[in-house]
N, C-alpha and C. Protein backbone atom coordinates (compact mmCIF):
# COMPACT_ATOMS: atom_id res chain seq x y z
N UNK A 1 -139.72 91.04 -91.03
CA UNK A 1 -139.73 91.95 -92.15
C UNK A 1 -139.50 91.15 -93.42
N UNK A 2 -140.44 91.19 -94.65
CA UNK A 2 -140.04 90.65 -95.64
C UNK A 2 -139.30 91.73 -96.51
N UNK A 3 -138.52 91.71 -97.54
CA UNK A 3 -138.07 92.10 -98.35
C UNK A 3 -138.04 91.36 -99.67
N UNK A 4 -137.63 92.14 -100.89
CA UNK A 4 -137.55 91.79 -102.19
C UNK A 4 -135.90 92.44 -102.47
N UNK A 5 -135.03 91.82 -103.86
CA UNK A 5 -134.40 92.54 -104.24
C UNK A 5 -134.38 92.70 -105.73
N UNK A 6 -133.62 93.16 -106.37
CA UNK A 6 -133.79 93.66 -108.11
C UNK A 6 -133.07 94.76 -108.27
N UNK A 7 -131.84 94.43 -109.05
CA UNK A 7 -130.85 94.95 -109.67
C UNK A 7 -129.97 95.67 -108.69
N UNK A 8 -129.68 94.86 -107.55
CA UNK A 8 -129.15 95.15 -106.76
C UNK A 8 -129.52 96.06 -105.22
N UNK A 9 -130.91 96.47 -105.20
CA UNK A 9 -131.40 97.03 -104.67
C UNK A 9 -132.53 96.24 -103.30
N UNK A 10 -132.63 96.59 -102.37
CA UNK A 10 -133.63 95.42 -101.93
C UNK A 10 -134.78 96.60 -100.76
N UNK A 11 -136.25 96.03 -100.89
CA UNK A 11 -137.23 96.68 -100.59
C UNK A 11 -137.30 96.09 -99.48
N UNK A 12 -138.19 97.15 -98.06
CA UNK A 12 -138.98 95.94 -97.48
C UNK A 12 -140.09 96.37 -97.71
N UNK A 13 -140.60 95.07 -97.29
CA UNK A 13 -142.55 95.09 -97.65
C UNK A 13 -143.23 94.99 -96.54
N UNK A 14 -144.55 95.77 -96.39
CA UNK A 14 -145.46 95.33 -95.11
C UNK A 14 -146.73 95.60 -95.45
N UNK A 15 -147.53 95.04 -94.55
CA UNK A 15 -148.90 94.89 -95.09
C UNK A 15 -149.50 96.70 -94.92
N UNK A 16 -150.52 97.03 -95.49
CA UNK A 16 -151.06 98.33 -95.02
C UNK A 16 -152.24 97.93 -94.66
N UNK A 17 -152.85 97.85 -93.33
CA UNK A 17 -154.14 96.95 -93.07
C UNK A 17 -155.24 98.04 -93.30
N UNK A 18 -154.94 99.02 -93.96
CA UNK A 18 -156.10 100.20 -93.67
C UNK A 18 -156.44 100.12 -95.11
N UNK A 19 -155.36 100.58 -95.88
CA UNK A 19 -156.15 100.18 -97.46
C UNK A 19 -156.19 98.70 -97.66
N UNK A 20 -155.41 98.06 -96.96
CA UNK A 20 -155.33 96.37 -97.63
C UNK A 20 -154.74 96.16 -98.97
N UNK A 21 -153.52 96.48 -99.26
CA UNK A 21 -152.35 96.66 -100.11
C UNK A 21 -151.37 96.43 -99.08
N UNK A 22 -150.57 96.03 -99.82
CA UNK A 22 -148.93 96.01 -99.41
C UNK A 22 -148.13 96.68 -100.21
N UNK A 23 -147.26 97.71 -99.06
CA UNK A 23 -146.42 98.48 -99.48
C UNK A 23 -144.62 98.15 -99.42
N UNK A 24 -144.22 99.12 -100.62
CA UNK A 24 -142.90 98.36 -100.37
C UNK A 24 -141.99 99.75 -100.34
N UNK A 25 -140.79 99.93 -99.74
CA UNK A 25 -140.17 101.06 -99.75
C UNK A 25 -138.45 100.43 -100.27
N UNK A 26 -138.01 101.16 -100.80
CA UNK A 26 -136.29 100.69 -101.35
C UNK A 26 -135.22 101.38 -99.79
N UNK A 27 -134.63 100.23 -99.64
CA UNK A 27 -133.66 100.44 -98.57
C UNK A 27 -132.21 101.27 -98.75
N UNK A 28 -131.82 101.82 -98.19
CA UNK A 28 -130.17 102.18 -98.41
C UNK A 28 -130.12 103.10 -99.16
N UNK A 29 -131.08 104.14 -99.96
CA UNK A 29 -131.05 105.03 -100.79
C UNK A 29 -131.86 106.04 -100.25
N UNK A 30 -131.17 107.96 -100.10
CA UNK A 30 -132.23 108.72 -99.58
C UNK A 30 -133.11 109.30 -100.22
N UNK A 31 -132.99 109.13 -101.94
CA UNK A 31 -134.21 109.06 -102.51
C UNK A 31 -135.46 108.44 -101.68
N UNK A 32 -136.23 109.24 -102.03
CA UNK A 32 -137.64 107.96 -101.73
C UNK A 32 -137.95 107.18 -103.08
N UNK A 33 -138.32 106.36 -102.78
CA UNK A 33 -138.63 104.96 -103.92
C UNK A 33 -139.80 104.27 -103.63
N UNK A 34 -140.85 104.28 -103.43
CA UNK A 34 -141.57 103.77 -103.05
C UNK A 34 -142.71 102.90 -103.75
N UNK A 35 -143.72 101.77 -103.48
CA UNK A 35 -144.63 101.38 -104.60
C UNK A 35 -145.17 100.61 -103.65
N UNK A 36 -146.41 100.18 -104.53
CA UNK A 36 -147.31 99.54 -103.42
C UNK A 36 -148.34 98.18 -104.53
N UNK A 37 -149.02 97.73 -104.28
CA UNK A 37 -149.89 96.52 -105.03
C UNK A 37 -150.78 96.00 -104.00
N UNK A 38 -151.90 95.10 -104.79
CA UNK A 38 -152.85 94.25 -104.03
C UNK A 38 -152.58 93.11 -103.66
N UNK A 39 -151.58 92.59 -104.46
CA UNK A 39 -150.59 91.29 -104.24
C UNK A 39 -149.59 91.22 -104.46
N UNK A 40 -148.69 90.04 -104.06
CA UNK A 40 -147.61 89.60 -103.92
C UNK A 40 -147.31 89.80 -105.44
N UNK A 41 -147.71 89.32 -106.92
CA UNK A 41 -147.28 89.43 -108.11
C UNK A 41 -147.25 90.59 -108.50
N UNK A 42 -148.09 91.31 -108.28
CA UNK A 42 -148.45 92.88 -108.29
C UNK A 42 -147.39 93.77 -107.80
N UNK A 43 -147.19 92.97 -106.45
CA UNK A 43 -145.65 94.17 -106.31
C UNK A 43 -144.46 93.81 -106.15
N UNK A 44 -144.15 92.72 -107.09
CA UNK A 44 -142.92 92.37 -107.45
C UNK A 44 -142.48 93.33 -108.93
N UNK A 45 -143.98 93.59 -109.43
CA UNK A 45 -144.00 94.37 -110.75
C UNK A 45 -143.70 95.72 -110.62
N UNK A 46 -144.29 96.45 -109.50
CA UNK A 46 -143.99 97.32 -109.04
C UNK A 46 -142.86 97.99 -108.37
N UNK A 47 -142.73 96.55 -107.84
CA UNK A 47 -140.78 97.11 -107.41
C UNK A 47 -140.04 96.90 -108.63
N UNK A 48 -140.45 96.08 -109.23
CA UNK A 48 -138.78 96.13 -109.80
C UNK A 48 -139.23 98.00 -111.22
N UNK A 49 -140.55 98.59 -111.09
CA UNK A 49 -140.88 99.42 -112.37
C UNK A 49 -140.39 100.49 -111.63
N UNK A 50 -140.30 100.56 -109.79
CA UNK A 50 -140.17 101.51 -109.44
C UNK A 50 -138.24 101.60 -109.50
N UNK A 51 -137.95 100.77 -109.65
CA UNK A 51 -136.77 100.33 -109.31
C UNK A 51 -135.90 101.30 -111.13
N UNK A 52 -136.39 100.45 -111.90
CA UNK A 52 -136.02 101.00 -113.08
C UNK A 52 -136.64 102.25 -113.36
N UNK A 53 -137.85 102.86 -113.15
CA UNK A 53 -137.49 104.39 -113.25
C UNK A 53 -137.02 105.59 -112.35
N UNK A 54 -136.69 104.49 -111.29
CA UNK A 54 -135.31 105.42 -110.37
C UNK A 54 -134.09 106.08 -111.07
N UNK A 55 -133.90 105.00 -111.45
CA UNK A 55 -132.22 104.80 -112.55
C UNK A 55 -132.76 105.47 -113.46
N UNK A 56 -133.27 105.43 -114.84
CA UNK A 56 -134.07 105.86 -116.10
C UNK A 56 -134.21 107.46 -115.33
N UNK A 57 -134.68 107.37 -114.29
CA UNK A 57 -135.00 109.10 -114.02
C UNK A 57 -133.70 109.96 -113.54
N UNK A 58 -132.39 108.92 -112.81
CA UNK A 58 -131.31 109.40 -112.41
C UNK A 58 -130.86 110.00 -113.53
N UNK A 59 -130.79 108.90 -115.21
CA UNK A 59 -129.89 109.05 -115.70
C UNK A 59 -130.52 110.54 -116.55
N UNK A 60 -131.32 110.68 -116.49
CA UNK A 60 -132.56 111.33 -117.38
C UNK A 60 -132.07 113.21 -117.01
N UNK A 61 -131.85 113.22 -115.38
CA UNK A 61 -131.75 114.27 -114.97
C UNK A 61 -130.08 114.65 -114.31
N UNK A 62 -129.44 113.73 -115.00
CA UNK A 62 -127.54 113.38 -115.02
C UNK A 62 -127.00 113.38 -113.47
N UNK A 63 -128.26 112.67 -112.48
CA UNK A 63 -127.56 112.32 -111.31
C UNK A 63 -126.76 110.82 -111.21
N UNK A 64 -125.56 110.52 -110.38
CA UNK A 64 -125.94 109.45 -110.52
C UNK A 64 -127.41 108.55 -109.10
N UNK A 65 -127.06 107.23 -109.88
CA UNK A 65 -128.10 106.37 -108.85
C UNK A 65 -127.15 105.95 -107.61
N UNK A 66 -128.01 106.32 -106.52
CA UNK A 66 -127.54 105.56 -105.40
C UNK A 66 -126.95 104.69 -105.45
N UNK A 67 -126.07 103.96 -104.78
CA UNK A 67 -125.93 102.26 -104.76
C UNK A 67 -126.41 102.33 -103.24
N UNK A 68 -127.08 101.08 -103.15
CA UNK A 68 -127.82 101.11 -101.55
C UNK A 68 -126.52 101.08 -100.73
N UNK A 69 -125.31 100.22 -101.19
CA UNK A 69 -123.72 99.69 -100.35
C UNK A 69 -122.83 100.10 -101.73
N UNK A 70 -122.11 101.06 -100.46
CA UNK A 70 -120.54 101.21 -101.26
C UNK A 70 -119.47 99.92 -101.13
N UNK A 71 -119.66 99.51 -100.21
CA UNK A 71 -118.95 98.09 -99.46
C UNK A 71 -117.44 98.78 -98.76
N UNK A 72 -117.72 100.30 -98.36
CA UNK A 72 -117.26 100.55 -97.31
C UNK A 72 -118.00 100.74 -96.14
N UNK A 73 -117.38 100.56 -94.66
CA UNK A 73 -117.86 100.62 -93.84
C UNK A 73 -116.95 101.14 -92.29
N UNK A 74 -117.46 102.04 -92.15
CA UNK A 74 -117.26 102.65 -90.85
C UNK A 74 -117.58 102.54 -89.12
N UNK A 75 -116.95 101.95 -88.31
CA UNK A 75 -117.80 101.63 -86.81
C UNK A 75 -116.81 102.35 -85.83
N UNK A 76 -118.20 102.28 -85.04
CA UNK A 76 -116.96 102.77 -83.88
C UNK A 76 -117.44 102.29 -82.95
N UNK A 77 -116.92 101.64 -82.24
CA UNK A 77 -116.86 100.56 -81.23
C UNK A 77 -115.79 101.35 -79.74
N UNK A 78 -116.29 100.04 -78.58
CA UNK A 78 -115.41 100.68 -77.17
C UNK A 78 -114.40 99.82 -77.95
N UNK A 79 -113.13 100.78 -77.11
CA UNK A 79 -111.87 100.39 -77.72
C UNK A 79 -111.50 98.50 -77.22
N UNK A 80 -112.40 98.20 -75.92
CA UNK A 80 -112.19 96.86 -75.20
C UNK A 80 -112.54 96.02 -76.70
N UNK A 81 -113.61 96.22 -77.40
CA UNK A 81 -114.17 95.57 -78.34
C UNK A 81 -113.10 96.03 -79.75
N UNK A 82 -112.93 96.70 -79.89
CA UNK A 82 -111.90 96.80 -81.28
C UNK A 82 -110.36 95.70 -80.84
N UNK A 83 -109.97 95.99 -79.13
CA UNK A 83 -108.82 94.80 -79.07
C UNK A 83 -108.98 93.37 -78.96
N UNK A 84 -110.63 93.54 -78.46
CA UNK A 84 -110.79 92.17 -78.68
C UNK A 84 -111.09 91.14 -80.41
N UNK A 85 -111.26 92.00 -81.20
CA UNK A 85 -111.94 91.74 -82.89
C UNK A 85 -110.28 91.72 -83.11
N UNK A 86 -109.53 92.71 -82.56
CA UNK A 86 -108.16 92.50 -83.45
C UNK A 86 -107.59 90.88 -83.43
N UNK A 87 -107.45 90.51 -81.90
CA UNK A 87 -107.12 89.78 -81.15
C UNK A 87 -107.93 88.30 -82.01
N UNK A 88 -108.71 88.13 -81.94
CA UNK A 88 -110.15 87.39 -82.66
C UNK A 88 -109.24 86.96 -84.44
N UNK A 89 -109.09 88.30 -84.47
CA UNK A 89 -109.39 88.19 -86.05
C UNK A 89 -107.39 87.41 -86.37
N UNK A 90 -106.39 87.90 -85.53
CA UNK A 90 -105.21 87.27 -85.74
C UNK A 90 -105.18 85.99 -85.31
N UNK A 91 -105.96 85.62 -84.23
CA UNK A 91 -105.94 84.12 -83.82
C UNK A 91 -106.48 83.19 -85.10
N UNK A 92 -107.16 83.63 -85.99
CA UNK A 92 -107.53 82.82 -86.87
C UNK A 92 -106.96 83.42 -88.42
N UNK A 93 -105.86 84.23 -88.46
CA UNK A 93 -104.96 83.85 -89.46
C UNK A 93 -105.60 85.50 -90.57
N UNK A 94 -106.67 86.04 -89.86
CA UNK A 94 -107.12 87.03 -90.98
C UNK A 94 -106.71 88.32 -90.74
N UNK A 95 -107.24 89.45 -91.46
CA UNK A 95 -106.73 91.03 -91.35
C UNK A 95 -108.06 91.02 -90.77
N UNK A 96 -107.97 92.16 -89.98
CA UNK A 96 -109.49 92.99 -89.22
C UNK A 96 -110.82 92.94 -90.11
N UNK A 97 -110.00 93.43 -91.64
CA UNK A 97 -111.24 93.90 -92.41
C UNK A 97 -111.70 92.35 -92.94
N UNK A 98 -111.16 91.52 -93.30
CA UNK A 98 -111.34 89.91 -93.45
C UNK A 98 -112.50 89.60 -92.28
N UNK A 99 -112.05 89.47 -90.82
CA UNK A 99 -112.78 88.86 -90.21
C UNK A 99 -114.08 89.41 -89.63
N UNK A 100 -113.83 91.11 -89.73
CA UNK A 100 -115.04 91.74 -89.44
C UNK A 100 -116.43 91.26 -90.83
N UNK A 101 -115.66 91.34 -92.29
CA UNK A 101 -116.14 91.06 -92.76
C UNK A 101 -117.42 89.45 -92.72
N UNK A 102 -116.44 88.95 -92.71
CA UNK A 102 -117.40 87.25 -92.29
C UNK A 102 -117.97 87.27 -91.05
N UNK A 103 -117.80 87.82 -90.10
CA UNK A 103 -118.76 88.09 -88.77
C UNK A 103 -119.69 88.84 -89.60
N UNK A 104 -120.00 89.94 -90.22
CA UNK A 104 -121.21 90.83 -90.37
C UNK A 104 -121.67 89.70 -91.45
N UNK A 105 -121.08 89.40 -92.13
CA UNK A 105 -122.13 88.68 -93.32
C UNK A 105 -122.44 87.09 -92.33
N UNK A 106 -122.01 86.49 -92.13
CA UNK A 106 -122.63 85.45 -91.07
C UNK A 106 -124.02 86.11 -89.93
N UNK A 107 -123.42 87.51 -89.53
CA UNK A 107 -124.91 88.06 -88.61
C UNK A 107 -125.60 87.88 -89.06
N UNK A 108 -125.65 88.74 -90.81
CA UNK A 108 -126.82 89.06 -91.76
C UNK A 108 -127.45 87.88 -92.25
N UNK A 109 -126.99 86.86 -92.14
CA UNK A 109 -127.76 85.86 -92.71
C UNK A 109 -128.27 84.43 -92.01
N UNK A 110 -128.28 84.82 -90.65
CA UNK A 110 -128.26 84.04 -89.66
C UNK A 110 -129.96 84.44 -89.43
């Protein structure tokens, strides 16, 4: 999956083999957001226009804008796995939310 991001927001992109455009949709927001182009320059322009009259239209009609991440986060896990992350996360000196933290961002970018 490729993606783009812009102003905090990040798209993914995929080819549409039927029109032959590539489309891009905004992640993490239940707005729809959507835009599309013939190329790669084309819809970098497009995301980021769709991007700013998301916001411009939020503020326009006094909602606020999504944020794709609150940078809270909720799981629920078997309890074997929550004693084992506790367990994990004190052997190396951190709080739960510390080490869960650097495990998910190490997943994500792996």
């Amino acid at each position: 999956m490729s993606t783009m991001t812009f102003k905090g927001y990040t798209a993914r992109v995929e080819i549409d083999g039927r029109d032959n455009i590539l489309v891009g949709h905004v992640l993490g927001v239940r707005d729809v957001v959507g835009f599309h182009a013939a190329d790669v320059a084309g819809l970098r322009v497009a995301f980021e226009e769709a991007v700013t009259d998301y916001l411009e239209t939020c503020t326009k009609i006094g909602k606020p804008p999504e944020k794709p991440a609150s940078g809270k986060l909720m799981l629920r896990v078997a309890p074997e796995i929550h004693n084992a992350a506790l367990i994990a996360a004190k052997a190396s000196g951190q709080s739960l939310n510390q080490w869960a933290a650097n495990a998910l961002e190490q997943a994500a970018h792996a």
